[in-house]
Protein backbone atom coordinates (compact mmCIF):
# COMPACT_ATOMS: atom_id res chain seq x y z
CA UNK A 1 18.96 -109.70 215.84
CA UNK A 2 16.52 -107.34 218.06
CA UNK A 3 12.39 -107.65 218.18
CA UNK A 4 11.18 -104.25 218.44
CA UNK A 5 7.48 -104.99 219.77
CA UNK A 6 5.15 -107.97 219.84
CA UNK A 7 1.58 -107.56 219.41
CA UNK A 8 -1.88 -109.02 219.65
CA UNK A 9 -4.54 -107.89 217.60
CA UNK A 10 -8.85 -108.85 216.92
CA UNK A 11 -9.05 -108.94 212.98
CA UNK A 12 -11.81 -106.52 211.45
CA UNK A 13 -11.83 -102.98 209.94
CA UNK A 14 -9.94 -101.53 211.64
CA UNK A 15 -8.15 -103.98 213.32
CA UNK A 16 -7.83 -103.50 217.00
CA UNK A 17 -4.86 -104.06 219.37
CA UNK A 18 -5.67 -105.90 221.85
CA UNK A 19 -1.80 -105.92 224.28
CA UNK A 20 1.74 -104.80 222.41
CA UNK A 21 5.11 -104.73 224.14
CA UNK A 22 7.85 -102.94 222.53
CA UNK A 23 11.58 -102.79 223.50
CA UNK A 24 12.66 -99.48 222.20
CA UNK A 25 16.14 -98.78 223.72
CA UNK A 26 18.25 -98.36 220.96
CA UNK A 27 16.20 -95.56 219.54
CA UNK A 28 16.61 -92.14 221.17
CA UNK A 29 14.54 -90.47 224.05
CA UNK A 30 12.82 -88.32 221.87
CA UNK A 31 11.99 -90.38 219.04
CA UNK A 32 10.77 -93.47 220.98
CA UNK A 33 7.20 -92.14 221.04
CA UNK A 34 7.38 -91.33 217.15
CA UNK A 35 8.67 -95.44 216.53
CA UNK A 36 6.01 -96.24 219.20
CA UNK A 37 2.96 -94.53 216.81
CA UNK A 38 5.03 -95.96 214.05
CA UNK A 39 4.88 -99.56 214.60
CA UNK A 40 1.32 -99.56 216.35
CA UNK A 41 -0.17 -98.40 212.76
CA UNK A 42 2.55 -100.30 210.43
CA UNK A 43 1.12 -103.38 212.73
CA UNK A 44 -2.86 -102.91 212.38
CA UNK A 45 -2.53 -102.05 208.85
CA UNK A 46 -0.87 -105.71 208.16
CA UNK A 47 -3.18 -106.78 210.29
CA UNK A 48 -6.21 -105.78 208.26
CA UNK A 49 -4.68 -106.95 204.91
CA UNK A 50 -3.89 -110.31 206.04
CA UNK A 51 -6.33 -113.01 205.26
CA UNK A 52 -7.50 -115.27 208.13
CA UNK A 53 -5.46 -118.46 208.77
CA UNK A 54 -2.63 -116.62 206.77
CA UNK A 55 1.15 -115.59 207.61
CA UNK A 56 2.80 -112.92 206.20
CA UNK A 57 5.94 -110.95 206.23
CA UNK A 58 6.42 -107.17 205.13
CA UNK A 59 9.85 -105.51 204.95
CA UNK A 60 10.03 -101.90 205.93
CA UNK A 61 13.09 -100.32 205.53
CA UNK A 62 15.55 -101.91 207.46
CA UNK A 63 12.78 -103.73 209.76
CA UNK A 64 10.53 -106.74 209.48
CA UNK A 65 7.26 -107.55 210.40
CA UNK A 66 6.04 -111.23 210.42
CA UNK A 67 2.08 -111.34 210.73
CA UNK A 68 0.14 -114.34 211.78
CA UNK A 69 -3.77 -114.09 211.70
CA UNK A 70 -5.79 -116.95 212.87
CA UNK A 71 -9.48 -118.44 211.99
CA UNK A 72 -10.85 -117.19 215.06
CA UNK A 73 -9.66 -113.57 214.17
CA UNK A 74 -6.93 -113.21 216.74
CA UNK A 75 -3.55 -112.43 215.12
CA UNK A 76 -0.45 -111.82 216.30
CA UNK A 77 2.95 -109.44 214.94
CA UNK A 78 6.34 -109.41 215.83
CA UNK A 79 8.34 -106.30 214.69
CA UNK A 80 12.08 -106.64 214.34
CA UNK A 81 15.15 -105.78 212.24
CA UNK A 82 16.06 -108.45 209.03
CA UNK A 83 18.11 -110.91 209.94
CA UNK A 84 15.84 -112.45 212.74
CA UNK A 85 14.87 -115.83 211.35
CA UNK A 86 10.96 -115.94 209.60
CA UNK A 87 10.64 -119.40 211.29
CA UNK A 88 11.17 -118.80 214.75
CA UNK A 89 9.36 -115.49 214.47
CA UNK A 90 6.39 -117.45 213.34
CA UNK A 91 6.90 -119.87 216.04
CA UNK A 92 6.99 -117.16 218.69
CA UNK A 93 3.60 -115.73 217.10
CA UNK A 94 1.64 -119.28 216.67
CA UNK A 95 2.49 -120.17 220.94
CA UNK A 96 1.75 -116.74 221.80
CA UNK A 97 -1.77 -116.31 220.03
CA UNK A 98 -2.32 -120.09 221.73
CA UNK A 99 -1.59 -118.57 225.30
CA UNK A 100 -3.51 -115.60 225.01
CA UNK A 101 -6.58 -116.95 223.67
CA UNK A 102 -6.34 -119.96 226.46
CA UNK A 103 -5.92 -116.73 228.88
CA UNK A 104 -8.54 -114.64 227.38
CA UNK A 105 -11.36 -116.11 225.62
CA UNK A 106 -13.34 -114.63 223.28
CA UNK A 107 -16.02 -112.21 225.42
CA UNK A 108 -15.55 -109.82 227.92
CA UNK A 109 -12.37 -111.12 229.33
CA UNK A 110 -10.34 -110.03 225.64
CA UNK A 111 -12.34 -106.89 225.46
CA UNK A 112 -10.84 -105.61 228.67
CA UNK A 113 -7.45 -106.16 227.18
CA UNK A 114 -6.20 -102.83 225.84
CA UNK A 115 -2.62 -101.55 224.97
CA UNK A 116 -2.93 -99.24 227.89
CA UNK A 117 -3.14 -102.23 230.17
CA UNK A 118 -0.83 -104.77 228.80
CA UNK A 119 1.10 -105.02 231.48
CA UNK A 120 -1.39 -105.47 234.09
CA UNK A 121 -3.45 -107.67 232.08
CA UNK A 122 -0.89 -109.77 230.35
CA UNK A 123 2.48 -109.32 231.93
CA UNK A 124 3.89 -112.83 230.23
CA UNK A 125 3.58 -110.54 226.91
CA UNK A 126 6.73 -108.67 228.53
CA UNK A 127 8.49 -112.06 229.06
CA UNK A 128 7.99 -113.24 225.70
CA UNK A 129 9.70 -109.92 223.97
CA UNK A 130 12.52 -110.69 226.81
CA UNK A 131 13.32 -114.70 225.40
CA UNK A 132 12.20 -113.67 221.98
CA UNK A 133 15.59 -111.20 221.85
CA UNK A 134 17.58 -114.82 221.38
CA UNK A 135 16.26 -117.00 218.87
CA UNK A 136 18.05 -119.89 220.40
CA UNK A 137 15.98 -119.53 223.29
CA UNK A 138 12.73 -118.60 221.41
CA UNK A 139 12.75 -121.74 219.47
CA UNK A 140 13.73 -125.49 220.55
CA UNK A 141 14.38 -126.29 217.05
CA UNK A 142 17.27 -123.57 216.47
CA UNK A 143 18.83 -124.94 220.07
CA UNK A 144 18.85 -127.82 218.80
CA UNK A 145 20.37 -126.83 215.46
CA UNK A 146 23.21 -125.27 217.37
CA UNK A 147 23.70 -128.48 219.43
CA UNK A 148 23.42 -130.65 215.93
CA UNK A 149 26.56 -127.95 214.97
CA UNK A 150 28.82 -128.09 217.75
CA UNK A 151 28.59 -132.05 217.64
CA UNK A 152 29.83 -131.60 214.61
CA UNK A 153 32.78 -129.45 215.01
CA UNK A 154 33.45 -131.52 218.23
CA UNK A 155 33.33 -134.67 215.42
CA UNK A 156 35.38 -132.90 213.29
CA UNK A 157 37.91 -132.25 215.85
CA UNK A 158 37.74 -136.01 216.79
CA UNK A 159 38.55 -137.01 213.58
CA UNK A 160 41.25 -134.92 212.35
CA UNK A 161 43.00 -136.08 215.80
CA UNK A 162 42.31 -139.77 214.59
CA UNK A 163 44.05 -138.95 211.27
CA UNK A 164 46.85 -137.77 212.73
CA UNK A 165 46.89 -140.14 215.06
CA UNK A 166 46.93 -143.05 212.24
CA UNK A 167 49.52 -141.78 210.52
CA UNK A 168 51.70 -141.07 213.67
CA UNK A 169 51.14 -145.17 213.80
CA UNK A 170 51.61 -145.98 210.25
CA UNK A 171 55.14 -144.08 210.99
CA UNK A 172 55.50 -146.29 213.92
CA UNK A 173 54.50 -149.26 212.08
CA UNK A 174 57.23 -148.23 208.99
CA UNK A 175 60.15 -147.53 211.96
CA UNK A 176 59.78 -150.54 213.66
CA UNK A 177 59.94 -152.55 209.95
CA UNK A 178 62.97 -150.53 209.57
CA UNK A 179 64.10 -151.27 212.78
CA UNK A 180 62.99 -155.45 212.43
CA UNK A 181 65.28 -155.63 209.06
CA UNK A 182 68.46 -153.73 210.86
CA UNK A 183 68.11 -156.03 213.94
CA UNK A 184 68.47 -158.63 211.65
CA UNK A 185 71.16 -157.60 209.97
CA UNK A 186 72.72 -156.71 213.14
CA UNK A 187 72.23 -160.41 214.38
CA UNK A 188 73.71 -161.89 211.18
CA UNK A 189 76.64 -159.51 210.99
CA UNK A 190 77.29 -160.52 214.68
CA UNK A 191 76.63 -164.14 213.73
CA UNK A 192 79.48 -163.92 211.05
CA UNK A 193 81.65 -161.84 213.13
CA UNK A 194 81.78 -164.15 216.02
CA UNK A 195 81.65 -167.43 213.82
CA UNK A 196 85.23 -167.17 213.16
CA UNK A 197 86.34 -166.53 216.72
CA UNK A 198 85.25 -169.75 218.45
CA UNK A 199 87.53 -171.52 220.84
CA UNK A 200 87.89 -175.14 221.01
């Protein structure tokens, strides 16, 4: 699972982008700035064909992109391969458009945003691609899922030991009715044995 770039973006036509961080390491040198140009348009374009208050994902290839555009015309994008999960991508996108627009309010403040100066402006974008590489991190609800599962294989465990354990007893319980009924034979075998040597 790998997020190529995360983006913010003011709604309108065109849309504009407002700060986008990509992670492009596992594309080569000389094709970075070709994926760069690539995902910049493939995100405006969703962008501008979203409706407001509306989530959407778009497959491309082998990639994803999950769009979120709010009321206020901020929307966010997260661009990453197909097996990252839609809901924590979407949870990612909904905190993120909540930080930035409690950061940057609508005015002069967002204008001055631009993708040039992402990392000036809004460094936390940068740490947000970072945690957003681990879904189990991004989202509380799949740590908690993988908590919920590892309980369960622990419970699992615990009671496949129990089994076994319960029938190593009833085997103990059998053996020592086994061993009950020879005592007693033993003791009345002995009893007859000795009854006929007693002195007097």
């Amino acid at each position: 699972m790998k997020v190529l770039a995360l983006a913010i973006c003011q709604t309108g036509s065109p849309a504009k982008l407002l700060a986008i961080e990509h992670d492009l390491a596992s594309f080569s040198y000389f094709t970075r700035g070709s994926v760069q140009e690539a995902i910049n348009f493939f995100v405006t374009t969703v962008v501008e064909r979203t409706p407001a208050g509306g989530r959407q994902t778009v497959q491309e290839e082998n990639y994803t992109g999950h769009i979120y555009v709010r009321h206020d015309g901020l929307a966010s994008a997260v661009v990453c391969d197909a097996e990252y999960p839609a809901r924590v991508a979407f949870s990612v996108l909904a905190r993120l458009l909540d930080e930035f627009a409690a950061k940057f309010p609508a005015g002069s403040k967002r204008a001055a945003v631009t993708p040039a100066n992402t990392a000036q402006a809004y460094p936390e974008l940068r740490d947000h691609l970072i945690k957003s590489q681990d879904p189990q991190s991004a989202d509380p609800f799949m740590r908690v899922q993988r908590e919920l599962d590892e309980t369960k294989i622990i419970l699992h465990k615990t009671m496949d030991s129990l089994l076994q354990r319960g029938e190593k007893l009833d085997d103990l319980v059998a053996r020592s009715d086994q061993l009950s009924s020879q005592s007693k034979m033993f003791y009345k075998t002995a009893k007859s044995t000795n009854s006929c040597c007693t002195y007097l």
